[in-house]
Structures are given as structure tokens and as C-alpha cells.
PDB file of N, CA and C in Angstrom:
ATOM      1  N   UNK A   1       0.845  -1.193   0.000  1.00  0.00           N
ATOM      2  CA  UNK A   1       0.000   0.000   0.000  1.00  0.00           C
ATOM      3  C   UNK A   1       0.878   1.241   0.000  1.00  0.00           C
ATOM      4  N   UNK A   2       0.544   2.416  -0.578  1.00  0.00           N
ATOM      5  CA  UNK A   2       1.349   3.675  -0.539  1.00  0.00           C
ATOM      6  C   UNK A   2       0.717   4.612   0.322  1.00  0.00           C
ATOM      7  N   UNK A   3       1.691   5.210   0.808  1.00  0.00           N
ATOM      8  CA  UNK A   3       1.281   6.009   2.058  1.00  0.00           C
ATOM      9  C   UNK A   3       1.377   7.416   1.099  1.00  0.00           C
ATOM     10  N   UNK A   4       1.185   8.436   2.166  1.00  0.00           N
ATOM     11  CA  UNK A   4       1.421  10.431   1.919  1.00  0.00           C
ATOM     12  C   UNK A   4       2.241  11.068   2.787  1.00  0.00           C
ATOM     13  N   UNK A   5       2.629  11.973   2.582  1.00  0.00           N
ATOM     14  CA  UNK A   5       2.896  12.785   3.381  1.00  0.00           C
ATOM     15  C   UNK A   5       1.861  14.269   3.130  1.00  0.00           C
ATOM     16  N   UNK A   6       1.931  15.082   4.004  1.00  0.00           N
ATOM     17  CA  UNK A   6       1.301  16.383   3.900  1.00  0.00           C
ATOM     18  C   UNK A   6       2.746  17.497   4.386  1.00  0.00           C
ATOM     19  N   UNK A   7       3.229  18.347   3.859  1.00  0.00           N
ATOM     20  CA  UNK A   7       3.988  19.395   4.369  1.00  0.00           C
ATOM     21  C   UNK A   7       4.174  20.623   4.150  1.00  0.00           C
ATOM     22  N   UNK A   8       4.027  21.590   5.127  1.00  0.00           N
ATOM     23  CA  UNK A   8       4.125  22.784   4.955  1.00  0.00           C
ATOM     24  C   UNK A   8       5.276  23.534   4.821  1.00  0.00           C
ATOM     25  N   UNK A   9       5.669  24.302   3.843  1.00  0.00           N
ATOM     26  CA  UNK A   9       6.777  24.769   3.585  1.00  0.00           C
ATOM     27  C   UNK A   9       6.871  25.917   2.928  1.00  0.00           C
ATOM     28  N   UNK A  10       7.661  27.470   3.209  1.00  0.00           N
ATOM     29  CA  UNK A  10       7.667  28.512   2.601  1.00  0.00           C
ATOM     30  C   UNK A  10       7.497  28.609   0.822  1.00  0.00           C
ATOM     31  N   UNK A  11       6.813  29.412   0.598  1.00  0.00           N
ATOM     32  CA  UNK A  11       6.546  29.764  -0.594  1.00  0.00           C
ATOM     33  C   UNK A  11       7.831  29.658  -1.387  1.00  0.00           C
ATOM     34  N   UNK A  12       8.338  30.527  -1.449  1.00  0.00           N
ATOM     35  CA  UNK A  12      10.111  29.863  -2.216  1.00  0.00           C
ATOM     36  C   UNK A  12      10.731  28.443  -1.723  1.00  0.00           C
ATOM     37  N   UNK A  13       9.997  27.476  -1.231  1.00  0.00           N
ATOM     38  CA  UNK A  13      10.427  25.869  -0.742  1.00  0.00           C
ATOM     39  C   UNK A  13       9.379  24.987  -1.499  1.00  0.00           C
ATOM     40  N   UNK A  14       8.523  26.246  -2.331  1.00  0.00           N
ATOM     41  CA  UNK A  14       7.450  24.881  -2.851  1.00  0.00           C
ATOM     42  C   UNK A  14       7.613  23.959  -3.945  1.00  0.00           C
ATOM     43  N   UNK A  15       8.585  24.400  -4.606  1.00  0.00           N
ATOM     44  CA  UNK A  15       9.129  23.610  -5.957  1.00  0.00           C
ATOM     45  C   UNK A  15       9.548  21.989  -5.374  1.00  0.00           C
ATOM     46  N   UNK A  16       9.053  20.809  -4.847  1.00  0.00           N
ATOM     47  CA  UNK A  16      10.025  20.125  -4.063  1.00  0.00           C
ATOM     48  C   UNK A  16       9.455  18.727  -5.621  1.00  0.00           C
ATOM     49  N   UNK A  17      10.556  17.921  -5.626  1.00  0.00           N
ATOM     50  CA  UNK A  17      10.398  16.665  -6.564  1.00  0.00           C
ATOM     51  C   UNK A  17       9.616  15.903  -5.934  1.00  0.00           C
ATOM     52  N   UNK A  18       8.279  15.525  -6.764  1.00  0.00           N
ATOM     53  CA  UNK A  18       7.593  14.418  -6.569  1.00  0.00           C
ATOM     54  C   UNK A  18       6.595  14.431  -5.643  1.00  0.00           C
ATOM     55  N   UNK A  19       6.407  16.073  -5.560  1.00  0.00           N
ATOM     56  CA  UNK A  19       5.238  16.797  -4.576  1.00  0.00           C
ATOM     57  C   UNK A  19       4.780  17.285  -5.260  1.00  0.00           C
ATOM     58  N   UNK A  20       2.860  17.736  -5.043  1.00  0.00           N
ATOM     59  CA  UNK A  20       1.953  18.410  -5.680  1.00  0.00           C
ATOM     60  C   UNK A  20       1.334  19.406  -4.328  1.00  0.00           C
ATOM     61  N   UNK A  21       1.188  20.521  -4.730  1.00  0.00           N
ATOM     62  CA  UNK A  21       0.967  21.741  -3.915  1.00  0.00           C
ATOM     63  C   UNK A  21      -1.139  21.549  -4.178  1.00  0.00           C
ATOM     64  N   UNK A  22      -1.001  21.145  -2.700  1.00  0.00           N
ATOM     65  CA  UNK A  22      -2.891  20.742  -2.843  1.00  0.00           C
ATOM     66  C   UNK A  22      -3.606  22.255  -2.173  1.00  0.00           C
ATOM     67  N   UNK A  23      -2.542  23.382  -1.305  1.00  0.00           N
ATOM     68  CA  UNK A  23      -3.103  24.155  -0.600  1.00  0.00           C
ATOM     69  C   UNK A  23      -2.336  25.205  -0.424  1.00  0.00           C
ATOM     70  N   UNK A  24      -3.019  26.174   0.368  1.00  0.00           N
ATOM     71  CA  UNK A  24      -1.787  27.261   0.951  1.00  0.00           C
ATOM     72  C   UNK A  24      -2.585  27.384   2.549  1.00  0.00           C
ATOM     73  N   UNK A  25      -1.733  28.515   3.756  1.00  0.00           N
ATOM     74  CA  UNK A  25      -2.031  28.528   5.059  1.00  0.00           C
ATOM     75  C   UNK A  25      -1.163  30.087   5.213  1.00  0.00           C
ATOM     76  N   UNK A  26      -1.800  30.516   6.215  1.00  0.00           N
ATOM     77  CA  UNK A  26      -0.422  31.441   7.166  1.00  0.00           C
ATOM     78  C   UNK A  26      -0.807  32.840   5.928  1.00  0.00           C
ATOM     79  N   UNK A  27      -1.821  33.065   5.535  1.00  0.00           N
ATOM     80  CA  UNK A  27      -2.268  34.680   4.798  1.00  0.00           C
ATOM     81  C   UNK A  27      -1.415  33.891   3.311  1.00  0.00           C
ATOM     82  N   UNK A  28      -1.459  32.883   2.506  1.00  0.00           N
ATOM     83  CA  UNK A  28      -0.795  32.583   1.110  1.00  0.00           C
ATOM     84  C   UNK A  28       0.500  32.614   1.562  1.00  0.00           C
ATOM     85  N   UNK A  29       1.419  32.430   2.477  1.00  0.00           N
ATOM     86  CA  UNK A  29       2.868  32.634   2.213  1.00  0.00           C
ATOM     87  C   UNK A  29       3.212  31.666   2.507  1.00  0.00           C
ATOM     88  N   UNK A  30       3.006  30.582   2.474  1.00  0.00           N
ATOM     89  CA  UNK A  30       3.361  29.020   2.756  1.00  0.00           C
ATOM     90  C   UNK A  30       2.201  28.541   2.147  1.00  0.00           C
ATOM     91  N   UNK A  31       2.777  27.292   2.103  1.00  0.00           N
ATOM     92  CA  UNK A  31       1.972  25.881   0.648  1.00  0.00           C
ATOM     93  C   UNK A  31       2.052  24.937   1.234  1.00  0.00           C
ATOM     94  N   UNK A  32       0.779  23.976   1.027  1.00  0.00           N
ATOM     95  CA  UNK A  32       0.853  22.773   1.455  1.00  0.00           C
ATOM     96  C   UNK A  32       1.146  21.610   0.518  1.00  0.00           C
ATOM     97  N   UNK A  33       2.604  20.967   0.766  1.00  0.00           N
ATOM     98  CA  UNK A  33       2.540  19.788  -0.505  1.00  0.00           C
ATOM     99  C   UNK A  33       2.299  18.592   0.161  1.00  0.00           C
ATOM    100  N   UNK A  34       1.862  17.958  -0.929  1.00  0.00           N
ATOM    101  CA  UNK A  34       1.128  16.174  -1.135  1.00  0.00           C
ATOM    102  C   UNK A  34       2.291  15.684  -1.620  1.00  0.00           C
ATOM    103  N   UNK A  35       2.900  14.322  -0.848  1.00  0.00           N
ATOM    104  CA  UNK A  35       3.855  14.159  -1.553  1.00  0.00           C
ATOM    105  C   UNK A  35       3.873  12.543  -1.200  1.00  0.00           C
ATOM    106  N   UNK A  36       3.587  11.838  -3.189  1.00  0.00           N
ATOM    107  CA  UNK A  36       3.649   9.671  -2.126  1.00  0.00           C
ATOM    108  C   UNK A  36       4.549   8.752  -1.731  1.00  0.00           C
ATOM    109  N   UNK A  37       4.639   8.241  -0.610  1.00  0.00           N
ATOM    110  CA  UNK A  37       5.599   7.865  -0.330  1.00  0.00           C
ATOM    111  C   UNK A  37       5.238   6.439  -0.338  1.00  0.00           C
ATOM    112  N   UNK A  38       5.928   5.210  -0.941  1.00  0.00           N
ATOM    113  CA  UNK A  38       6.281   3.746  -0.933  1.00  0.00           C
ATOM    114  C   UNK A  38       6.177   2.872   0.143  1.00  0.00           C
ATOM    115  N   UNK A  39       5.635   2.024   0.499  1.00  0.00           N
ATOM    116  CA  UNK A  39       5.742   1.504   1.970  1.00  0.00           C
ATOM    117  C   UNK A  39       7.138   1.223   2.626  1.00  0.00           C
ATOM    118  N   UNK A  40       8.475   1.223   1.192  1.00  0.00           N
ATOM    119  CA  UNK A  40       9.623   0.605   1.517  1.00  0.00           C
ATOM    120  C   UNK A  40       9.975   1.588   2.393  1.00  0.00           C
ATOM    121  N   UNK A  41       9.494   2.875   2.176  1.00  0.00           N
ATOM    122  CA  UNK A  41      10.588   3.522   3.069  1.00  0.00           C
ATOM    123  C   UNK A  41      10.001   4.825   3.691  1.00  0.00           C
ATOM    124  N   UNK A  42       9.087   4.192   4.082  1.00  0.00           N
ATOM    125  CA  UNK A  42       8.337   5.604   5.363  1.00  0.00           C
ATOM    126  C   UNK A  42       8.747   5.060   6.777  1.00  0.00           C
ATOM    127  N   UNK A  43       8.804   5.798   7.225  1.00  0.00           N
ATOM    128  CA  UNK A  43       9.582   6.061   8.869  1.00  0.00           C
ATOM    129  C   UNK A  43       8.209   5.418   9.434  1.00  0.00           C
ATOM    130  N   UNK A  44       7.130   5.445   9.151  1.00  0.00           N
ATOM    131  CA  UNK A  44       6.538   4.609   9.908  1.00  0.00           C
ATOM    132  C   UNK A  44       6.704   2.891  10.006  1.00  0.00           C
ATOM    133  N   UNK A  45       7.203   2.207   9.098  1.00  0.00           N
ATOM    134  CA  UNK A  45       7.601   0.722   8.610  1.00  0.00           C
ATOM    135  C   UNK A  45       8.828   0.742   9.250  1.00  0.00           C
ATOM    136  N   UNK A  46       9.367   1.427   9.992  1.00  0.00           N
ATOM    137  CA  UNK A  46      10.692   0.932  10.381  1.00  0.00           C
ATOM    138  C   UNK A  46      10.432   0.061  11.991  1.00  0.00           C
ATOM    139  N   UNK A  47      11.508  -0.943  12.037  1.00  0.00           N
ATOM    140  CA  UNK A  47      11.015  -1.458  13.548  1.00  0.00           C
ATOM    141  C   UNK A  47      11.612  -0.521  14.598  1.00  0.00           C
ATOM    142  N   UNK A  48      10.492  -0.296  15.597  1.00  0.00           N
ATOM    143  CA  UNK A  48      11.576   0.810  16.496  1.00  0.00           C
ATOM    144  C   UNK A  48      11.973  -0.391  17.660  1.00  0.00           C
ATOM    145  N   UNK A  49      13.220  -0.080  18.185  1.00  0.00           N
ATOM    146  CA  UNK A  49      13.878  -0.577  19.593  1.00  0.00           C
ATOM    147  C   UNK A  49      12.978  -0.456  20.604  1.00  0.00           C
ATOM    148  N   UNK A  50      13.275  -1.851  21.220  1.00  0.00           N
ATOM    149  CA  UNK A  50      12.084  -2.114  22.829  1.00  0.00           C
ATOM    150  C   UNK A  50      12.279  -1.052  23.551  1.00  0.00           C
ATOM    151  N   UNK A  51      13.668  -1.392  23.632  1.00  0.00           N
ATOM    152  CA  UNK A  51      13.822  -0.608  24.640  1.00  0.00           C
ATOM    153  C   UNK A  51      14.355   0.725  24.889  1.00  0.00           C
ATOM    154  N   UNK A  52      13.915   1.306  23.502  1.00  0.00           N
ATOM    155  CA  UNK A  52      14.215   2.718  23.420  1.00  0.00           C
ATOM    156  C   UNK A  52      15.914   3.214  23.182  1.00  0.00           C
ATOM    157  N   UNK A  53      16.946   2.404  22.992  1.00  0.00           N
ATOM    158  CA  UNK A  53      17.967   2.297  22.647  1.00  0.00           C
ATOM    159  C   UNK A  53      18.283   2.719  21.207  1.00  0.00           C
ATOM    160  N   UNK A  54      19.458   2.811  20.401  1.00  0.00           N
ATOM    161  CA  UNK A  54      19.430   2.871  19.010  1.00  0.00           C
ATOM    162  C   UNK A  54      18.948   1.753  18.149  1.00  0.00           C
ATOM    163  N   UNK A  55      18.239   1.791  17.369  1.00  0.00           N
ATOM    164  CA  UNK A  55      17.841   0.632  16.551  1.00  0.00           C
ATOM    165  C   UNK A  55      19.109  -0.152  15.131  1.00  0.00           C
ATOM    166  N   UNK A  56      19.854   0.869  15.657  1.00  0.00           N
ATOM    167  CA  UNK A  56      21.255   0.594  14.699  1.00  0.00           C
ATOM    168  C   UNK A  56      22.042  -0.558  15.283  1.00  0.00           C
ATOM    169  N   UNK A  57      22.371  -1.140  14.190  1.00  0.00           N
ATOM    170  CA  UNK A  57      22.960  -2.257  14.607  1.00  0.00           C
ATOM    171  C   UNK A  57      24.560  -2.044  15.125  1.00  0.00           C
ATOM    172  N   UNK A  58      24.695  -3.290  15.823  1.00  0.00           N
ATOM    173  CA  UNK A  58      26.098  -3.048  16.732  1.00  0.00           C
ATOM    174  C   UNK A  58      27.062  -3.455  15.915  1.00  0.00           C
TER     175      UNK A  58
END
């Protein structure tokens, strides 16, 4: 399944690759981009550590 992101970012930051500008906020001077992200590699799919330690390997 493919996930989104949503992000807000200054008007001169809106050009970003592989984002679509769905909005604006803040009086037009910031944009909101849509941007899809792959299941391989969203920060949510990662395993986090039990015990709150680094999840990087030793």
C-alpha cells in the first residue's frame, strides 16, 4: 500500500520533486505539498527498539 505525506513549507520551498501543492495557510505565504511515499521507506515501517535504545545495529 502507498502512504502520503502532507507538508508545509515557505513559498520559495514549494518547488520540491515528486510533490503536488494541494493548498496554501499562514495569509498565502506558505503551501501545502502532497507528496507519495512507498511503503519501503516511510519512517513509519521501520522497527523501532524495545527498549528505546538505538535501533542501529552493533
Amino acid at each position: 500500500a502507498d502512504n502520503f505525506t502532507l507538508t508545509i513549507v515557505p513559498n520559495d520551498q514549494a518547488d520540491q520533486p515528486d510533490s503536488q501543492v494541494v493548498g496554501h495557510c499562514a495569509n498565502d505565504t506558505h503551501k501545502i505539498l502532497y507528496t507519495r511515499t512507498s511503503s519501503g521507506n516511510a519512517p513509519a515501517n521501520t522497527s523501532p527498539a524495545q527498549d528505546g535504545s538505538s535501533a542501529e545495529p552493533q
